[in-house]
N, C-alpha and C. Protein backbone atom coordinates (compact mmCIF):
# COMPACT_ATOMS: atom_id res chain seq x y z
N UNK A 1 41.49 -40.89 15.89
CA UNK A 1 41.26 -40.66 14.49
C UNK A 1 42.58 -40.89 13.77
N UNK A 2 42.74 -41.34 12.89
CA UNK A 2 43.66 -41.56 11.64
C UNK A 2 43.37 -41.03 10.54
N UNK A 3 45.03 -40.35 10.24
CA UNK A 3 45.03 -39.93 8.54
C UNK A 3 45.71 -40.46 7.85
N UNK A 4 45.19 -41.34 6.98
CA UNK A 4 46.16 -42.38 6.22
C UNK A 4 46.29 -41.75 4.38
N UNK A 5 47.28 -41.28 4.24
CA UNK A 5 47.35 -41.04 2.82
C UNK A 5 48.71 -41.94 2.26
N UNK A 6 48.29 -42.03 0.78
CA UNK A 6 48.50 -43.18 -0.14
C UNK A 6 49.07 -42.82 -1.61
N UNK A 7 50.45 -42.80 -1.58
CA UNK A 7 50.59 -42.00 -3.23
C UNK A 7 51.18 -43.24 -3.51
N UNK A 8 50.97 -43.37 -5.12
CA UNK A 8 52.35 -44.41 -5.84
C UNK A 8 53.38 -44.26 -5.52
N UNK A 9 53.75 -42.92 -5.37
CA UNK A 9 55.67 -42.48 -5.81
C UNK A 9 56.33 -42.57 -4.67
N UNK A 10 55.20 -43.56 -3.67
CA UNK A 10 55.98 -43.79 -1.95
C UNK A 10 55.04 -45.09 -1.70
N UNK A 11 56.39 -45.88 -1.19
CA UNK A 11 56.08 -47.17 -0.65
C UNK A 11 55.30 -47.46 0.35
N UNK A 12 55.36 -46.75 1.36
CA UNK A 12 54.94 -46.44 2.72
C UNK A 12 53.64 -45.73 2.81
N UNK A 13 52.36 -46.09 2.83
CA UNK A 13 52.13 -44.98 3.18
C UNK A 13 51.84 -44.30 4.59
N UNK A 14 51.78 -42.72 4.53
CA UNK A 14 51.72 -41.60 5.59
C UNK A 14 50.64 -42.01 6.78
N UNK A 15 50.86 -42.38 7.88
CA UNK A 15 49.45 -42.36 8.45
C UNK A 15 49.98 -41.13 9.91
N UNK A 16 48.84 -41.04 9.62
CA UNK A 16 48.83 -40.00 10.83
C UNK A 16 47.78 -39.98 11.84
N UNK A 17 48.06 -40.34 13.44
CA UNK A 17 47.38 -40.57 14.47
C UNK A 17 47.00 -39.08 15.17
N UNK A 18 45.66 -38.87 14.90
CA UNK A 18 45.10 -37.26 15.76
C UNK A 18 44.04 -37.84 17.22
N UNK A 19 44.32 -37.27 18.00
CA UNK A 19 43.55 -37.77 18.68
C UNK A 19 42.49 -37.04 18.78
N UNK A 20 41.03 -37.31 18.93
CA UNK A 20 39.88 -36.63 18.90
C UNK A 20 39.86 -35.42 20.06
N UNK A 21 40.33 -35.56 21.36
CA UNK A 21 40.54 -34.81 22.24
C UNK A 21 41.40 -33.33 21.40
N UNK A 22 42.25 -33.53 20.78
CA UNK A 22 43.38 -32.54 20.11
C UNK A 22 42.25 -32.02 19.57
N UNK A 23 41.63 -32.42 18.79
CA UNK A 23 40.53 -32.05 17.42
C UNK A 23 39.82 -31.08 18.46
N UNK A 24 38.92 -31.56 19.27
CA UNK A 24 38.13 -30.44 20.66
C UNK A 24 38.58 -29.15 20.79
N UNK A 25 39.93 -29.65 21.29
CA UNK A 25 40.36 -28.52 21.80
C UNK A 25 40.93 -27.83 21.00
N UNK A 26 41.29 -27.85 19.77
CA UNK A 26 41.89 -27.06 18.71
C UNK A 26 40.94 -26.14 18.31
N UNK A 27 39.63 -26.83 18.12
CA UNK A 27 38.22 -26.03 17.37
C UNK A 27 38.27 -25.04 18.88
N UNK A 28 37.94 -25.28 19.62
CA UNK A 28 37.77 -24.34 20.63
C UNK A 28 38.75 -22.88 20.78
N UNK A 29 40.23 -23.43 20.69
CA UNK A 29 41.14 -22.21 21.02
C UNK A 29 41.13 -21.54 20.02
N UNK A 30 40.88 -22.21 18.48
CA UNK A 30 41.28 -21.71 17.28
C UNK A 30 39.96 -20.58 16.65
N UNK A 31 38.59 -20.72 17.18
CA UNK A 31 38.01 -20.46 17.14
C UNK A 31 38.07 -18.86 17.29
N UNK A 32 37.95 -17.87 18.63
CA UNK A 32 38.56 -16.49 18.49
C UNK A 32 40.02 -16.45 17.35
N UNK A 33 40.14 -16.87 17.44
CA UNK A 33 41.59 -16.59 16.14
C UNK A 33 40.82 -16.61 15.19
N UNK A 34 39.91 -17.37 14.50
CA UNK A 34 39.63 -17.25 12.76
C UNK A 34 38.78 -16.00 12.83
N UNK A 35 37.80 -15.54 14.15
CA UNK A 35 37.21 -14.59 13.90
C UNK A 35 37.84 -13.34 13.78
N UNK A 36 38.88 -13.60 14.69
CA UNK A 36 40.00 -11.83 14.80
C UNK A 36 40.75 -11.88 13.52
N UNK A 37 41.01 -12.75 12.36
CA UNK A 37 41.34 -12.97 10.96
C UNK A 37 40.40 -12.40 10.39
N UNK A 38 38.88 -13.28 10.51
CA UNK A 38 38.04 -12.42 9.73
C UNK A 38 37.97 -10.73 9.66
N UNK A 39 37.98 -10.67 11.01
CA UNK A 39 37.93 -8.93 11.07
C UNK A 39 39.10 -7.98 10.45
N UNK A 40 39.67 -8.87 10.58
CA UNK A 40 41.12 -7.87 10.19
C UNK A 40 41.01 -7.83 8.58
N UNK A 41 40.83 -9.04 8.04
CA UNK A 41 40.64 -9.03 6.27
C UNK A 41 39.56 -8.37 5.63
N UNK A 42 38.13 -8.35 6.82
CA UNK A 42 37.05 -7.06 6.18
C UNK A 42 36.44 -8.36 4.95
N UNK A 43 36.41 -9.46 5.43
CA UNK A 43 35.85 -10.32 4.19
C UNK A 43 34.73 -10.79 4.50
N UNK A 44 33.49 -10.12 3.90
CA UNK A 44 32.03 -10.64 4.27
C UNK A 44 31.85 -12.20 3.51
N UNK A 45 32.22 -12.65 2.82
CA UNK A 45 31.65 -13.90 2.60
C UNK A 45 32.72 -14.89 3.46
N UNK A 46 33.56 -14.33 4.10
CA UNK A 46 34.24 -14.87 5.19
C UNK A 46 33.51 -14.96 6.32
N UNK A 47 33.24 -13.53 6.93
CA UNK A 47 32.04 -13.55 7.77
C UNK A 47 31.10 -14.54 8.07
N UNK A 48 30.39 -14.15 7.04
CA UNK A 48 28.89 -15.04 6.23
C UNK A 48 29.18 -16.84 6.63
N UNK A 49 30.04 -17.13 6.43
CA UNK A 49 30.48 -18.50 6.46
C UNK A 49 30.82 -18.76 7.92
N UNK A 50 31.90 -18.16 8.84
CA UNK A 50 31.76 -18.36 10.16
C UNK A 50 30.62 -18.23 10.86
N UNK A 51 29.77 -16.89 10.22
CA UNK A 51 28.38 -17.22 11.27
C UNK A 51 27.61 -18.50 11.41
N UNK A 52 27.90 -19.56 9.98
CA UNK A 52 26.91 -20.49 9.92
C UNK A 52 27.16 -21.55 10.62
N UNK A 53 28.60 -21.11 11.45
CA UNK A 53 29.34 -22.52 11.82
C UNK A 53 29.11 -22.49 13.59
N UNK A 54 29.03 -23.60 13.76
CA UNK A 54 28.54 -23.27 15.16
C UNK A 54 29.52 -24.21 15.71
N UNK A 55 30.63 -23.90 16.33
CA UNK A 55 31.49 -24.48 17.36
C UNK A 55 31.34 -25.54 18.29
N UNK A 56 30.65 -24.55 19.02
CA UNK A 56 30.19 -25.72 19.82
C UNK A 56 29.52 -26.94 19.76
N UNK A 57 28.58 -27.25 18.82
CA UNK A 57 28.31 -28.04 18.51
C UNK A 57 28.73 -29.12 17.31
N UNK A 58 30.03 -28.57 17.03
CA UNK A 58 30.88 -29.16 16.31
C UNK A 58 31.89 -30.09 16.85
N UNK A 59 31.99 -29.22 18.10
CA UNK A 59 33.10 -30.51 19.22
C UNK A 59 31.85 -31.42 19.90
N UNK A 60 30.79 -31.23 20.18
CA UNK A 60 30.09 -32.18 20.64
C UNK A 60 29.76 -32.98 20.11
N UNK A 61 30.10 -32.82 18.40
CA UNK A 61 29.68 -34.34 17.76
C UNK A 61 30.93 -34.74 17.09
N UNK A 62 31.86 -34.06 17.30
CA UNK A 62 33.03 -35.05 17.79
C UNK A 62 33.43 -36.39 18.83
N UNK A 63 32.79 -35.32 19.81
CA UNK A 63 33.19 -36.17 21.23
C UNK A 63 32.26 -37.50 20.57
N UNK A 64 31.19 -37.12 20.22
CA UNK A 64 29.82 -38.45 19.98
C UNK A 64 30.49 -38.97 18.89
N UNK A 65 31.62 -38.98 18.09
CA UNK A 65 32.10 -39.92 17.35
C UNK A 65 33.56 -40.75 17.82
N UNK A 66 33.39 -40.99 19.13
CA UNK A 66 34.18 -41.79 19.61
C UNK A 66 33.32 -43.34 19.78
N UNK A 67 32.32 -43.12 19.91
CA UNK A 67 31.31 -44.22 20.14
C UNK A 67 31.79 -45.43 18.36
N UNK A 68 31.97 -44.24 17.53
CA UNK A 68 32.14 -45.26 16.21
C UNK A 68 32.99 -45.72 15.30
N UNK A 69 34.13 -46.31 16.25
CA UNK A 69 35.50 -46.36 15.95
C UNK A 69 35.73 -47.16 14.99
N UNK A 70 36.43 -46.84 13.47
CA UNK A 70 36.33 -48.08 12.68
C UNK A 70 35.49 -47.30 11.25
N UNK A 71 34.86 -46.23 11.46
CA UNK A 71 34.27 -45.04 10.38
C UNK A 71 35.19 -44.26 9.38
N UNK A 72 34.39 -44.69 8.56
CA UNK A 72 35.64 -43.57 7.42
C UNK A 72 34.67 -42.31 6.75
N UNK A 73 35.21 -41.34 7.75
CA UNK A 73 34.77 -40.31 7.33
C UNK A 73 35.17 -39.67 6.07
N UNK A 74 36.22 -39.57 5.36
CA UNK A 74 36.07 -39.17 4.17
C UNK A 74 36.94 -39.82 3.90
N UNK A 75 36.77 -40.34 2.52
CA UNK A 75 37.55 -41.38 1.69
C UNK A 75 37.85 -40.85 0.18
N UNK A 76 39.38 -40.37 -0.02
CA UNK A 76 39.02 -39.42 -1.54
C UNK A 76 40.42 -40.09 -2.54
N UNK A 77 40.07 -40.82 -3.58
CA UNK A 77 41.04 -41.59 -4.50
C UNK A 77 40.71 -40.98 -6.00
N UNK A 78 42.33 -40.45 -6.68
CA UNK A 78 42.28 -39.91 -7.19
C UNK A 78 42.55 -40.32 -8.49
N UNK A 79 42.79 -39.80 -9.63
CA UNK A 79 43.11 -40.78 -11.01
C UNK A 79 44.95 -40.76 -10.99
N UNK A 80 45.05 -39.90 -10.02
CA UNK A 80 46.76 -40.13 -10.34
C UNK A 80 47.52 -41.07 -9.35
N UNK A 81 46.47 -41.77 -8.25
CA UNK A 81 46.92 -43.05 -7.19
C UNK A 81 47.20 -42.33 -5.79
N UNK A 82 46.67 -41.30 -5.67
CA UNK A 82 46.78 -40.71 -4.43
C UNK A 82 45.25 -40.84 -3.58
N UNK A 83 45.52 -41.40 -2.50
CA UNK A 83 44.39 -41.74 -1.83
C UNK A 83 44.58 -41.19 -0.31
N UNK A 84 43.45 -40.63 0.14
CA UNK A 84 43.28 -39.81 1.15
C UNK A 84 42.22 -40.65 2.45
N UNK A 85 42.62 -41.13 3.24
CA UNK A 85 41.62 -41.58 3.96
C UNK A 85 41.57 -41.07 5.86
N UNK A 86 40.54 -40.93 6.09
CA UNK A 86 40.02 -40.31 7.25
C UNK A 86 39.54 -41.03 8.05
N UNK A 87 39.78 -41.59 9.25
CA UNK A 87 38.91 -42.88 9.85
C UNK A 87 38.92 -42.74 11.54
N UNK A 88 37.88 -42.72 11.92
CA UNK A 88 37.64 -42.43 13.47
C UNK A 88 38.20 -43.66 14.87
């Protein structure tokens, strides 16, 4: 996966190489951590929002977006020339 961002006020732009494997395993370890956050802050619409998220099946359609290399998952250009791009 690539993060390519794009401002005027730089020649160059930023790209940044993640590898999908990192992405896996990040959701996985990071996962008990946001919940032991939640608990500690006592924030129900924090709560509310992790319950809806389902982990595991969030890295599995990761892994299934290796099959589609060349995808731009989110593409966001702004009125001030800053452009954000996401690509598998």
């Amino acid at each position: 996966m690539k993060i390519v961002i794009k401002n005027k006020e730089r020649k160059r732009p930023i790209k940044i190489p993640v590898p999908l494997s990192l992405v896996t395993v990040s959701l996985r370890v990071s996962k008990p951590l946001i919940y032991r956050v939640a608990r500690k802050e006592d924030d129900e619409k924090l709560k509310k929002i992790l319950d809806c998220i389902n982990f595991d099946l969030l890295c599995r359609s990761i892994k299934d977006l290796k099959g589609f290399k060349g995808l731009n998952i989110v593409e966001i250009k702004e009125k001030s020339g800053t452009e954000i791009k996401i690509t598998v």
